[in-house]
PDB file of N, CA and C in Angstrom:
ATOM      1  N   UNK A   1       0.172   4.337 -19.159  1.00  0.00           N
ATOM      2  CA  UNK A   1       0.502   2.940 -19.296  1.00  0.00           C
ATOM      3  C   UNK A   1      -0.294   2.081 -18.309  1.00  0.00           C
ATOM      4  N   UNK A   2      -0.341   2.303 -17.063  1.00  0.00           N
ATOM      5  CA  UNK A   2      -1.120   1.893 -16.247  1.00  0.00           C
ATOM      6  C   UNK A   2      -2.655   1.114 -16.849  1.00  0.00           C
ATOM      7  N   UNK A   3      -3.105   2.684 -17.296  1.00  0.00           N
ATOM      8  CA  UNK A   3      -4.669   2.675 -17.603  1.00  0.00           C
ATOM      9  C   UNK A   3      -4.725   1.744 -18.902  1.00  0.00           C
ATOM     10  N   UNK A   4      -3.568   1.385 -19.728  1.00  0.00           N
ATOM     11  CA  UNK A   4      -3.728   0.659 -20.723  1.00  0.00           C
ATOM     12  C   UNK A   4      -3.263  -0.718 -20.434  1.00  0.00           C
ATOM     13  N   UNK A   5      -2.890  -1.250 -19.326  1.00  0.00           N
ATOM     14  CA  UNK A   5      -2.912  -2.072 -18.668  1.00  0.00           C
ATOM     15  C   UNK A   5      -4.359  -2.871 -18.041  1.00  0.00           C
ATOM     16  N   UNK A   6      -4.755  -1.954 -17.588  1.00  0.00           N
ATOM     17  CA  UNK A   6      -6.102  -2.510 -16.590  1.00  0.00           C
ATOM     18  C   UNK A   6      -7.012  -2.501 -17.514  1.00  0.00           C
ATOM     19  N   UNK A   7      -7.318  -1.632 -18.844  1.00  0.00           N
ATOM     20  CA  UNK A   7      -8.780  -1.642 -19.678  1.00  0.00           C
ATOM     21  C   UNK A   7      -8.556  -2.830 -20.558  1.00  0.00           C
ATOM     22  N   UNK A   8      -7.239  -3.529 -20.383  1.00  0.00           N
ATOM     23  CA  UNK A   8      -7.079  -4.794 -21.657  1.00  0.00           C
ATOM     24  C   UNK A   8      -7.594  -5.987 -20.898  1.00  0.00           C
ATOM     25  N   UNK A   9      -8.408  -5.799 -19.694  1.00  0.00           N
ATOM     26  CA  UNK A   9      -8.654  -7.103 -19.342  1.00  0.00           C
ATOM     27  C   UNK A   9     -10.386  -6.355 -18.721  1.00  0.00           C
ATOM     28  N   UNK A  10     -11.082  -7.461 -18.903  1.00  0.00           N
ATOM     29  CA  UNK A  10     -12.665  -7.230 -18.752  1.00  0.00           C
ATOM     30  C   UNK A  10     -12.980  -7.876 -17.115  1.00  0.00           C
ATOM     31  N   UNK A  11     -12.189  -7.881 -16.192  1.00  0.00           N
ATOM     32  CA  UNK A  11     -12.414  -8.203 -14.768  1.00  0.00           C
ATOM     33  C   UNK A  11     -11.781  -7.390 -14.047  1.00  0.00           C
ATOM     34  N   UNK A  12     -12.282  -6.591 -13.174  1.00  0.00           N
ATOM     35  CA  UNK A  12     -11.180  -5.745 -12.097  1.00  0.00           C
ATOM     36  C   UNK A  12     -11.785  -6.103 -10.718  1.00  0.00           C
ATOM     37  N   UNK A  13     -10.751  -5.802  -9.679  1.00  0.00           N
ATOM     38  CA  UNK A  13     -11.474  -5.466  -8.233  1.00  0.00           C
ATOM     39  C   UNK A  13     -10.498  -4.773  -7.706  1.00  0.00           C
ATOM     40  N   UNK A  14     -11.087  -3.724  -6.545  1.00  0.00           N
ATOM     41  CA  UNK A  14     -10.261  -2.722  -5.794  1.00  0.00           C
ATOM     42  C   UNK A  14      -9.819  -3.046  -4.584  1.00  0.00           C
ATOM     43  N   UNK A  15      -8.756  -2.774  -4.062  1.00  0.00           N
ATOM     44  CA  UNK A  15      -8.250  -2.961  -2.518  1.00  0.00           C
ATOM     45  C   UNK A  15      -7.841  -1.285  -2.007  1.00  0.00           C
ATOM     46  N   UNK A  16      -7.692  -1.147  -1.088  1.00  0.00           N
ATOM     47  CA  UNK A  16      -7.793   0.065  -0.388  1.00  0.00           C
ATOM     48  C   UNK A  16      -7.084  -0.404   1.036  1.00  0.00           C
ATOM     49  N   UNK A  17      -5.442   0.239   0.931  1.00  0.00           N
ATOM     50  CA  UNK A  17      -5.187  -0.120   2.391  1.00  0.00           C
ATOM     51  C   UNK A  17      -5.573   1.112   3.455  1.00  0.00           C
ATOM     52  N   UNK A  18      -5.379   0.672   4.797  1.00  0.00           N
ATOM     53  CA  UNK A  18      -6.291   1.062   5.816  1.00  0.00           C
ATOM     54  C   UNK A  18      -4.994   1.646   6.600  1.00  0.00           C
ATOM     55  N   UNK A  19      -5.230   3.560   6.440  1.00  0.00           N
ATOM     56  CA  UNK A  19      -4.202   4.314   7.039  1.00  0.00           C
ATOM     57  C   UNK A  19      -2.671   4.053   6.518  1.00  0.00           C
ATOM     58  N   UNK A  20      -2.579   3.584   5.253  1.00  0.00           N
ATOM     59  CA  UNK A  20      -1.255   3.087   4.705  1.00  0.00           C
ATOM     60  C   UNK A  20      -0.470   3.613   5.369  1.00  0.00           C
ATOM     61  N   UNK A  21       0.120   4.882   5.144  1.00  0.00           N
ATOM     62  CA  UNK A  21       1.273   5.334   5.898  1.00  0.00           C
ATOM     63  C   UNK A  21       1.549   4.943   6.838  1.00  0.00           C
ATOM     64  N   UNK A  22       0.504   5.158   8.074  1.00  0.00           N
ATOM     65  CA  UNK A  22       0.875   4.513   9.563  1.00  0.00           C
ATOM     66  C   UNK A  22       1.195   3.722   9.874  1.00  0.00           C
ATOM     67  N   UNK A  23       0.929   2.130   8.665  1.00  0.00           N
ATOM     68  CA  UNK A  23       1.798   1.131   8.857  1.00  0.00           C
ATOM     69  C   UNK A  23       3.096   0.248   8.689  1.00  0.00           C
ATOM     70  N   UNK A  24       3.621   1.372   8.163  1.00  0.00           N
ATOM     71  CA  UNK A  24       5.126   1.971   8.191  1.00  0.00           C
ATOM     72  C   UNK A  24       5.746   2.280   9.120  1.00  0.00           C
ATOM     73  N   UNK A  25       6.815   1.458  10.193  1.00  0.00           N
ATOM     74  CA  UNK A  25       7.372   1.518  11.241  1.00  0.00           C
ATOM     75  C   UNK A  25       8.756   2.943  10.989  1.00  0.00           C
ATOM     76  N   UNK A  26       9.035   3.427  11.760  1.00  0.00           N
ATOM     77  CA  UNK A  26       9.999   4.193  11.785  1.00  0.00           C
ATOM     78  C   UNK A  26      11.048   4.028  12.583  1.00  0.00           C
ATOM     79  N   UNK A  27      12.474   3.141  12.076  1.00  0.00           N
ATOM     80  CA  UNK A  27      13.294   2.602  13.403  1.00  0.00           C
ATOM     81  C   UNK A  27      13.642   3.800  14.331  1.00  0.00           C
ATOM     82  N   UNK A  28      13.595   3.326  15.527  1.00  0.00           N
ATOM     83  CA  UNK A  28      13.856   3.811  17.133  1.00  0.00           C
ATOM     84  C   UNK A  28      15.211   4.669  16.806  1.00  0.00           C
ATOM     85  N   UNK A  29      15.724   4.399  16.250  1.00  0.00           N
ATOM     86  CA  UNK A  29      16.907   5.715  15.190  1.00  0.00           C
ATOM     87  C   UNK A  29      16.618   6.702  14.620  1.00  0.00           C
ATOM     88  N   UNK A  30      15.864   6.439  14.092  1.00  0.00           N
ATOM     89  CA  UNK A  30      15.380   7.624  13.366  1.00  0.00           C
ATOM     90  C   UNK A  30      13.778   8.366  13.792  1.00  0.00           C
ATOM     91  N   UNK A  31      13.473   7.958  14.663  1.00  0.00           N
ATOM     92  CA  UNK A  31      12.376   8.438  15.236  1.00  0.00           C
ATOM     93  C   UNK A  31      12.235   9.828  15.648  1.00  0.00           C
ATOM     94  N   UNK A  32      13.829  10.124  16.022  1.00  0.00           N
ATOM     95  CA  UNK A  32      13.712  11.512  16.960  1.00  0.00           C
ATOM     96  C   UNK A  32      13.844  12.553  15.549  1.00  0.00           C
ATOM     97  N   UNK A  33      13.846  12.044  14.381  1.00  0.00           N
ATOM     98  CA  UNK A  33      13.878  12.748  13.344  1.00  0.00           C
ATOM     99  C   UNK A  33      12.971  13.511  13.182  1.00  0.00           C
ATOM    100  N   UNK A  34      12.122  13.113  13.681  1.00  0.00           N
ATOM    101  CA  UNK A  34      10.587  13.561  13.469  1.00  0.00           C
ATOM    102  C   UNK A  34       9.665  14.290  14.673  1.00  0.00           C
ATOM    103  N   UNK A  35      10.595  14.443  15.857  1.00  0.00           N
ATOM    104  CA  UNK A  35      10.154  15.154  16.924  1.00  0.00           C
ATOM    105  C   UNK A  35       9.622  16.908  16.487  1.00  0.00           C
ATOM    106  N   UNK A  36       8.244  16.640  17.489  1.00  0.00           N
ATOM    107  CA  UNK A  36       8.041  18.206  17.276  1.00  0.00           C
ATOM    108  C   UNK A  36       7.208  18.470  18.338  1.00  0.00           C
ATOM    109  N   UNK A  37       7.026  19.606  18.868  1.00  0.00           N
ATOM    110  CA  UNK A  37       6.494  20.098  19.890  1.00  0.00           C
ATOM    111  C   UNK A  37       5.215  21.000  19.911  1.00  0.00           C
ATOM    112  N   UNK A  38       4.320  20.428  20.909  1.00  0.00           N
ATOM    113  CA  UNK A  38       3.043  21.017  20.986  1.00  0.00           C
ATOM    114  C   UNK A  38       3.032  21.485  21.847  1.00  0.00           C
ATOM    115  N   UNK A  39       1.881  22.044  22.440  1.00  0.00           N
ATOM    116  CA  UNK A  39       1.272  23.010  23.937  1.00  0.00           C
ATOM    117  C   UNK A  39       1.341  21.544  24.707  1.00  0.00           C
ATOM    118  N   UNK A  40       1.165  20.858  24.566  1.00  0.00           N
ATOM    119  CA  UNK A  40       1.251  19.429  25.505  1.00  0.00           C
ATOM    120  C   UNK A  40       2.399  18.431  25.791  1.00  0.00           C
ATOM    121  N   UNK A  41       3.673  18.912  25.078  1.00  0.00           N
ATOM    122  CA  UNK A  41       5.006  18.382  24.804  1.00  0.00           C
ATOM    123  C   UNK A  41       5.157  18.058  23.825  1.00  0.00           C
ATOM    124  N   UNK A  42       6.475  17.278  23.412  1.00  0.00           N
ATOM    125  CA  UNK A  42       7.421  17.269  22.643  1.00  0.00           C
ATOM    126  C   UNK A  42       7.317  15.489  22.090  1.00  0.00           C
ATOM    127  N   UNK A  43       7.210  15.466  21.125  1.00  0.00           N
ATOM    128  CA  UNK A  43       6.536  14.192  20.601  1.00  0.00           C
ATOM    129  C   UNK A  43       7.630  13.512  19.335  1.00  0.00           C
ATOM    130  N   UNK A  44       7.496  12.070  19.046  1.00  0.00           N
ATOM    131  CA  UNK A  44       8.184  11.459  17.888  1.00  0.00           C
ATOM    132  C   UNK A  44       7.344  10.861  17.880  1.00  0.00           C
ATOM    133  N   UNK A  45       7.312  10.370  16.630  1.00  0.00           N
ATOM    134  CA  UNK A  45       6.535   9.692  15.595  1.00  0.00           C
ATOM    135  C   UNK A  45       6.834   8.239  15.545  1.00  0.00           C
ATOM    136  N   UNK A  46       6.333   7.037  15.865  1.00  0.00           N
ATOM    137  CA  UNK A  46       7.014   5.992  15.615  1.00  0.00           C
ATOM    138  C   UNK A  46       6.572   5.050  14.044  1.00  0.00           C
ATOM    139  N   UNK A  47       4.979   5.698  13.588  1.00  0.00           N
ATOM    140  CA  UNK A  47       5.112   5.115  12.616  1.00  0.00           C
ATOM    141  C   UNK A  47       5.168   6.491  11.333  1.00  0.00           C
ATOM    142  N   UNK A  48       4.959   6.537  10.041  1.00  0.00           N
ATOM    143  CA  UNK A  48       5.669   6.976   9.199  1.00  0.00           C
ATOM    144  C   UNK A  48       3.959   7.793   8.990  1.00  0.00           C
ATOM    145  N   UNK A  49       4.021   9.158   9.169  1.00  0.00           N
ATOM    146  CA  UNK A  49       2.601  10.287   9.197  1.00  0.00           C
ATOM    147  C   UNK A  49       2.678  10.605   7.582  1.00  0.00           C
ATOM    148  N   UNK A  50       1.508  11.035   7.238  1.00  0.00           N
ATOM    149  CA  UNK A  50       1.548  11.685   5.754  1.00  0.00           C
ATOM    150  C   UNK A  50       2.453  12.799   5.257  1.00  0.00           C
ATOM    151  N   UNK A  51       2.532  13.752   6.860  1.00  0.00           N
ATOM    152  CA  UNK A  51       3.009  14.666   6.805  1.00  0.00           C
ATOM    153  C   UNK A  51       4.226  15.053   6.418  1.00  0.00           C
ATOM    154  N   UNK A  52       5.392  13.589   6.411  1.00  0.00           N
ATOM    155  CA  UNK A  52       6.415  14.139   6.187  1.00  0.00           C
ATOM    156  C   UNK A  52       6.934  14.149   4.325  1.00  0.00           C
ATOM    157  N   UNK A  53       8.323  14.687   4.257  1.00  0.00           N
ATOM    158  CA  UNK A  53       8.260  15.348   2.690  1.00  0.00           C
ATOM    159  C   UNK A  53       8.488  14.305   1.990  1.00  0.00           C
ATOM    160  N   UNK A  54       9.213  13.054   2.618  1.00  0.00           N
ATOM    161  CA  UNK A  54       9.061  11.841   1.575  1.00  0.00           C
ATOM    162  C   UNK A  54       8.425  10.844   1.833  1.00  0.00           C
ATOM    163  N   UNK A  55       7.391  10.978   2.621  1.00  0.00           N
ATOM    164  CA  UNK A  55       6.522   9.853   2.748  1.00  0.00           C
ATOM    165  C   UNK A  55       5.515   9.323   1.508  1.00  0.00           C
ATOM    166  N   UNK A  56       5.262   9.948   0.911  1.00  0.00           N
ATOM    167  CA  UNK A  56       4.561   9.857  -0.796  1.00  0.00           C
ATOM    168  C   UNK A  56       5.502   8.758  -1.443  1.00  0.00           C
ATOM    169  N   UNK A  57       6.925   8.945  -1.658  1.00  0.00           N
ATOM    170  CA  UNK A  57       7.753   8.275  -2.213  1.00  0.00           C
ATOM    171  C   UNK A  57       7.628   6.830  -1.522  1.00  0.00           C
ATOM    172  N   UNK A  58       8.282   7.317  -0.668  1.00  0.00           N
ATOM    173  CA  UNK A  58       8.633   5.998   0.590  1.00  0.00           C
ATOM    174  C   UNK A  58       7.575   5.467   0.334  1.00  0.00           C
ATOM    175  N   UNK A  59       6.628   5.500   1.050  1.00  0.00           N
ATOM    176  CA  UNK A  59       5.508   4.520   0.896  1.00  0.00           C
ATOM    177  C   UNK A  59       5.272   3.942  -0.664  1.00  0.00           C
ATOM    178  N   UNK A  60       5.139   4.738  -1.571  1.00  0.00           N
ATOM    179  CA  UNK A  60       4.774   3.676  -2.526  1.00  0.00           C
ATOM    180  C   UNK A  60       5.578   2.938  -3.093  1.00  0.00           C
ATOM    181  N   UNK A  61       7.260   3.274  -3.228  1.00  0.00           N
ATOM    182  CA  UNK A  61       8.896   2.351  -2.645  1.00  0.00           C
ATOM    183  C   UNK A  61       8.007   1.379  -2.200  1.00  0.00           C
ATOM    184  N   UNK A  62       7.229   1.759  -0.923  1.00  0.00           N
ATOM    185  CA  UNK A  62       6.928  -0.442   0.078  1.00  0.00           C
ATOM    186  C   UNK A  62       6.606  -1.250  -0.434  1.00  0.00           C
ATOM    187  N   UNK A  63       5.212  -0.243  -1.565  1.00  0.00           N
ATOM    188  CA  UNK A  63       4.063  -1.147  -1.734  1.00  0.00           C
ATOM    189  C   UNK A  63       4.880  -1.344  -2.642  1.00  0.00           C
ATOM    190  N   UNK A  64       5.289  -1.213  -3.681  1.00  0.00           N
ATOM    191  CA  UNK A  64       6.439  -2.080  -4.901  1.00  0.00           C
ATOM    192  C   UNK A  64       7.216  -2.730  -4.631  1.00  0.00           C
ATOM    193  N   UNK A  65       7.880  -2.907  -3.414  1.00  0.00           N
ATOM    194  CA  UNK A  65       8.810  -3.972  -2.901  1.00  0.00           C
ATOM    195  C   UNK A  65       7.987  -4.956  -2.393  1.00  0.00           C
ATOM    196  N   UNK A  66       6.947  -4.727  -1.795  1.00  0.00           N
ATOM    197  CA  UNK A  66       6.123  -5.803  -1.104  1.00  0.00           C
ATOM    198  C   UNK A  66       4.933  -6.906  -2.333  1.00  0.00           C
ATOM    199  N   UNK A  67       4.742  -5.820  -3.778  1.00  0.00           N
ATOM    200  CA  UNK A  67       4.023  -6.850  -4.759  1.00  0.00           C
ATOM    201  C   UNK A  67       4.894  -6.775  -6.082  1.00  0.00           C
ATOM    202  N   UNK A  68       6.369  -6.449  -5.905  1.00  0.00           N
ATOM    203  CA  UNK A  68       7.105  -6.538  -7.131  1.00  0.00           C
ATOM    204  C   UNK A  68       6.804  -7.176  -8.237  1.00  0.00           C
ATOM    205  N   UNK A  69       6.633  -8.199  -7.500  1.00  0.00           N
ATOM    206  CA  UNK A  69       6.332 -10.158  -8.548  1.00  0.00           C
ATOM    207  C   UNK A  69       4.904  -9.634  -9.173  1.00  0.00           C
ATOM    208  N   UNK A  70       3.794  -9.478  -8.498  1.00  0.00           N
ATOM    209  CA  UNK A  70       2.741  -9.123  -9.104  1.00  0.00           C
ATOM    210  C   UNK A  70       2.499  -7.605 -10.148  1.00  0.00           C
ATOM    211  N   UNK A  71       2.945  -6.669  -9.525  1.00  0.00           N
ATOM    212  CA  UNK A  71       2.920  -5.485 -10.558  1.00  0.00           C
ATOM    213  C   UNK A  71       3.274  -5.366 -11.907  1.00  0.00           C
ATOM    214  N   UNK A  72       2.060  -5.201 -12.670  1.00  0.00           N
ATOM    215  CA  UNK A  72       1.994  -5.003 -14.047  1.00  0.00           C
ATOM    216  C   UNK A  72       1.449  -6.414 -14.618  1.00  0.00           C
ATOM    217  N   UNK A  73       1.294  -7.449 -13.967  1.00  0.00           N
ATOM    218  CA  UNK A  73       1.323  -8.605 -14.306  1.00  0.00           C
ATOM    219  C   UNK A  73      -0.118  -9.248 -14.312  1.00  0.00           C
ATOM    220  N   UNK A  74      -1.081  -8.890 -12.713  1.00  0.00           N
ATOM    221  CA  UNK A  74      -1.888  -9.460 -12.259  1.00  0.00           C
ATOM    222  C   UNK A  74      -2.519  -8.335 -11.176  1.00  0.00           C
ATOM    223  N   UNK A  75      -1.733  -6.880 -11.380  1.00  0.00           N
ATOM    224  CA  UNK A  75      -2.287  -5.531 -10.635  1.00  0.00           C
ATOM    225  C   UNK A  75      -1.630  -4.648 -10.842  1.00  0.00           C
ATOM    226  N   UNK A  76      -2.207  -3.270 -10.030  1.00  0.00           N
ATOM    227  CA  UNK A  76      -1.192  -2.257 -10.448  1.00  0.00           C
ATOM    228  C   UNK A  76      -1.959  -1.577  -9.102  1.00  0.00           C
ATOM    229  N   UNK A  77      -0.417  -0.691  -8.426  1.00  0.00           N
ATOM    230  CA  UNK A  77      -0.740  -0.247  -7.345  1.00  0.00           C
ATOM    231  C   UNK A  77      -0.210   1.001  -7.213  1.00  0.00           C
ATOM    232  N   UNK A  78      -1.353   2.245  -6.617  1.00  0.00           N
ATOM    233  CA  UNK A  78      -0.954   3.567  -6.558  1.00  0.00           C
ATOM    234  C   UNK A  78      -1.173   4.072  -5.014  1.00  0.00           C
ATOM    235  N   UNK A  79       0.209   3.840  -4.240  1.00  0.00           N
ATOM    236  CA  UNK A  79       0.102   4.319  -2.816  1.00  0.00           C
ATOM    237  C   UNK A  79      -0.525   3.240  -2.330  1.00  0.00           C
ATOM    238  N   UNK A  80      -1.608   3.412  -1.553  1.00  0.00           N
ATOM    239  CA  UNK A  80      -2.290   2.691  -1.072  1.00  0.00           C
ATOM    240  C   UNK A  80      -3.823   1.850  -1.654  1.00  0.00           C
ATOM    241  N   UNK A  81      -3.941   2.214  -2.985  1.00  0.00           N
ATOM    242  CA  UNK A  81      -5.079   1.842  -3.771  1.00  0.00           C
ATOM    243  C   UNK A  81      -4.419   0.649  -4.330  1.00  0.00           C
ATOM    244  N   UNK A  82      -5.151  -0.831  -4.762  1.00  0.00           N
ATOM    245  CA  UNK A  82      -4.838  -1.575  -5.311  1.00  0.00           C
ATOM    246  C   UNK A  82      -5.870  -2.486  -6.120  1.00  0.00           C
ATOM    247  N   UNK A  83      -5.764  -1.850  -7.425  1.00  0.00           N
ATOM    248  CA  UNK A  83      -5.984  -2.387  -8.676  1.00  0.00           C
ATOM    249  C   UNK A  83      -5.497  -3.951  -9.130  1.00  0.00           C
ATOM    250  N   UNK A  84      -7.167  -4.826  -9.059  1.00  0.00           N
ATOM    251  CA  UNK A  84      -6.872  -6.484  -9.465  1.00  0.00           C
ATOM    252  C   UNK A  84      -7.737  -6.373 -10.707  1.00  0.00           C
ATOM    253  N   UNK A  85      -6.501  -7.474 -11.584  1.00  0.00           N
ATOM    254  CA  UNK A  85      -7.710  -7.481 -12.866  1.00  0.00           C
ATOM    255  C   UNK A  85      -7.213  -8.771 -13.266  1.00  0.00           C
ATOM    256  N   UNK A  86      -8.074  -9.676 -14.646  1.00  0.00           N
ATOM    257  CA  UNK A  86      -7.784 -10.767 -14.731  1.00  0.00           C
ATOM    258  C   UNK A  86      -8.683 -10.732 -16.154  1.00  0.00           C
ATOM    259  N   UNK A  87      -7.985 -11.858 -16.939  1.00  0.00           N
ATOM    260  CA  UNK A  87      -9.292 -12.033 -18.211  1.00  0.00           C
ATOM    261  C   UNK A  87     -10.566 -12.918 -18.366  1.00  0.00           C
ATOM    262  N   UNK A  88     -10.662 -13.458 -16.948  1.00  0.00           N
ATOM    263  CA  UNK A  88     -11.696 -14.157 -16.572  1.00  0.00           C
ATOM    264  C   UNK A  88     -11.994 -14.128 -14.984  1.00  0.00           C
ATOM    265  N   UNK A  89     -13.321 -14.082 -14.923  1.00  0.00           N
ATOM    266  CA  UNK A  89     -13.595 -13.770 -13.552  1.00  0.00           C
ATOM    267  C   UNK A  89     -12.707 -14.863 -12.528  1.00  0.00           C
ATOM    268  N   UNK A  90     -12.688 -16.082 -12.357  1.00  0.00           N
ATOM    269  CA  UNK A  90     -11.687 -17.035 -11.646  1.00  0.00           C
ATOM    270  C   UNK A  90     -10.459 -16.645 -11.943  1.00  0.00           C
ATOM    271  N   UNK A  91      -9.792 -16.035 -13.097  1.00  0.00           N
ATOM    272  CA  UNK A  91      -8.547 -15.676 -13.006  1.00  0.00           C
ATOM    273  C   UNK A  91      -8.750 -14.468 -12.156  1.00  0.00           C
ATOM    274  N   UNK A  92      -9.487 -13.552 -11.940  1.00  0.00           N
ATOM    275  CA  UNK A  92      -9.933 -12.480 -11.210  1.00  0.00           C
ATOM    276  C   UNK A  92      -9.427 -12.730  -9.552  1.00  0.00           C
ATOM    277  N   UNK A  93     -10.370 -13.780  -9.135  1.00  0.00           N
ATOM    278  CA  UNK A  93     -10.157 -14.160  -7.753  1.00  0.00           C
ATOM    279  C   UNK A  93      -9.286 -14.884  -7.610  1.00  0.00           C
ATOM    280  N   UNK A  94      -8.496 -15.737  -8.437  1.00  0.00           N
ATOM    281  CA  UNK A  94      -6.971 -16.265  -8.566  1.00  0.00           C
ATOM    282  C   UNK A  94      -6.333 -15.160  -8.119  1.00  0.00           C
ATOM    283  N   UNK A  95      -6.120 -14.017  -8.505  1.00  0.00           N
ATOM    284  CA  UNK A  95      -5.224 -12.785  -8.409  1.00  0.00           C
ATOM    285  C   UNK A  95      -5.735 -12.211  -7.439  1.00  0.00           C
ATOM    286  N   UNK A  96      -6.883 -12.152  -6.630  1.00  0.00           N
ATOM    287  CA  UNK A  96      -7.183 -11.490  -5.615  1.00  0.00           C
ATOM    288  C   UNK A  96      -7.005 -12.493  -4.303  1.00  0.00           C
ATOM    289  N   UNK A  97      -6.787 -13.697  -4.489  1.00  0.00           N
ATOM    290  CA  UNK A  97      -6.504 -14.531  -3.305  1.00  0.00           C
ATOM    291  C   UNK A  97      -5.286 -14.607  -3.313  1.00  0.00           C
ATOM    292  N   UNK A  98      -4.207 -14.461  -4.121  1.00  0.00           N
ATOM    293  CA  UNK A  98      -2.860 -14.136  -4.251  1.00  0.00           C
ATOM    294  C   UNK A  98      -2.442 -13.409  -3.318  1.00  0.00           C
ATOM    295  N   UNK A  99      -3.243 -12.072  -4.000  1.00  0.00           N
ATOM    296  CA  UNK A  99      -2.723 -10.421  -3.270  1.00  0.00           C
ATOM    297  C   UNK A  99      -3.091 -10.463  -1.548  1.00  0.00           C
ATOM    298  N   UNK A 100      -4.134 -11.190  -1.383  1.00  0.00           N
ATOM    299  CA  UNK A 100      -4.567 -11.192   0.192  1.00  0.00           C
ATOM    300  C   UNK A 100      -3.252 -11.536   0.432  1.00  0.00           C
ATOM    301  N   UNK A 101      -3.210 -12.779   0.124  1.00  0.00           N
ATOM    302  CA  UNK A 101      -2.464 -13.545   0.999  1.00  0.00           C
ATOM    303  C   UNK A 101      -1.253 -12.997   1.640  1.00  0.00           C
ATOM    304  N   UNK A 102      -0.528 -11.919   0.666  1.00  0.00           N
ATOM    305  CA  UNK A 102       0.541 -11.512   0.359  1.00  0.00           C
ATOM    306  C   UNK A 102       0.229 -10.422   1.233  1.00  0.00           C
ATOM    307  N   UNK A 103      -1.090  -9.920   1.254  1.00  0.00           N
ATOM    308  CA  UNK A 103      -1.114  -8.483   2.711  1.00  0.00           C
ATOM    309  C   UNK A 103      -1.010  -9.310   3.976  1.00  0.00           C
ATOM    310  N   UNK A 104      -1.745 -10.681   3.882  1.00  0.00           N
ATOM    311  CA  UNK A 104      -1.055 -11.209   5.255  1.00  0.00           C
ATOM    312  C   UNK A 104       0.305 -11.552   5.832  1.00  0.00           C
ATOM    313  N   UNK A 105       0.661 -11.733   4.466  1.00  0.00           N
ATOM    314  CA  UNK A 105       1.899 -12.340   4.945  1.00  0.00           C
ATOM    315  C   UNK A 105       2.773 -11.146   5.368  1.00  0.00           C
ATOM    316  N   UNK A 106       2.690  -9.897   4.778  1.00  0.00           N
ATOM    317  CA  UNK A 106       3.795  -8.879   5.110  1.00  0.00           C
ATOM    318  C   UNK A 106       2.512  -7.721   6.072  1.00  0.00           C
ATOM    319  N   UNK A 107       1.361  -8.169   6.699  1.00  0.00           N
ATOM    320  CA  UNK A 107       0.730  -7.789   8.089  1.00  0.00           C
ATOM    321  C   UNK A 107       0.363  -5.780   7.119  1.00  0.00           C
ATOM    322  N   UNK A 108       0.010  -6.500   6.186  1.00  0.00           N
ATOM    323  CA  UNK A 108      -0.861  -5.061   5.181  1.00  0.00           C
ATOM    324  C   UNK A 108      -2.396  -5.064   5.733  1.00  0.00           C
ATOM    325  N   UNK A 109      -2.979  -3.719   6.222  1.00  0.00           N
ATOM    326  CA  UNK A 109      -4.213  -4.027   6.503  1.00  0.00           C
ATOM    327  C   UNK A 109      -4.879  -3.487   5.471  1.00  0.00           C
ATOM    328  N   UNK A 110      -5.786  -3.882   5.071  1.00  0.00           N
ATOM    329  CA  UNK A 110      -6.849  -3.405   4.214  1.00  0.00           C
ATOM    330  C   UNK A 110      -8.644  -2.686   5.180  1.00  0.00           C
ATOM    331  N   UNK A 111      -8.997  -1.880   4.575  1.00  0.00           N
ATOM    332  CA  UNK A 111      -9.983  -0.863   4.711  1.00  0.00           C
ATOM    333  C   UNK A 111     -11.350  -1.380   3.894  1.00  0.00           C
ATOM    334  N   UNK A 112     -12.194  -2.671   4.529  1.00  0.00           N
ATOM    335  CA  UNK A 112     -13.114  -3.483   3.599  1.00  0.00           C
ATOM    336  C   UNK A 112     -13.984  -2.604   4.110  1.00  0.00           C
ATOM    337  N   UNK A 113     -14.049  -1.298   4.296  1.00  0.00           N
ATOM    338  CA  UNK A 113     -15.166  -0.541   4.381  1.00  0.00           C
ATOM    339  C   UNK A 113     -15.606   0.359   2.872  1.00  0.00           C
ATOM    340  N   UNK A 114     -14.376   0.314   2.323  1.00  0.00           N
ATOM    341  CA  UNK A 114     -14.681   0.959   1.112  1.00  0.00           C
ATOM    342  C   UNK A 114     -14.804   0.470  -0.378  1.00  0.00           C
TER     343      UNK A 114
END
């Protein structure tokens, strides 16, 4: 459904957030959840690592709470990849000055290296 979403429109552009997971806070409660111990001590996690078993979920839970309004509509987002499309190039960057805005506003970093 996705893919028949994005090929019905002749404009796309990609976003790519930067270390997604990590920018996922882990409250000071639940931090020690995640303690584990090395040859160098005993460590917690304060933001949210790949490593753990529902971080796959969780995280992409954010990114759908954070572009609800937009998904399916004006993008489509998998984890940390984010798919812009539009049926005209200005509707294109209409929807991509949207989505910025919206990583600023909720402090999403993006990875303009890729």
């Amino acid at each position: 459904m996705v893919l028949e979403r994005v090929s019905g429109h002749p404009f796309y552009c990609f976003l790519d957030g930067y270390s997604g997971y990590f920018q996922i806070e882990i409250v000071v409660e639940d931090q020690e959840k995640t303690t584990f111990t090395c040859p160098f001590g005993t460590y917690a996690y304060r933001r949210m690592p790949f490593v753990l078993c529902n971080a796959l979920a969780t995280f992409q839970r954010c990114m759908l709470s954070i572009f609800s309004d937009m998904v399916e509509r004006i993008m489509e987002v998998f984890m940390d990849d984010i798919s812009i499309y539009g049926s005209t190039f200005d509707e294109c960057l209409a929807n991509l000055e949207s989505i910025l805005s919206r990583c600023i506003e909720k402090d999403l970093v993006l990875n303009w290296e890729k």
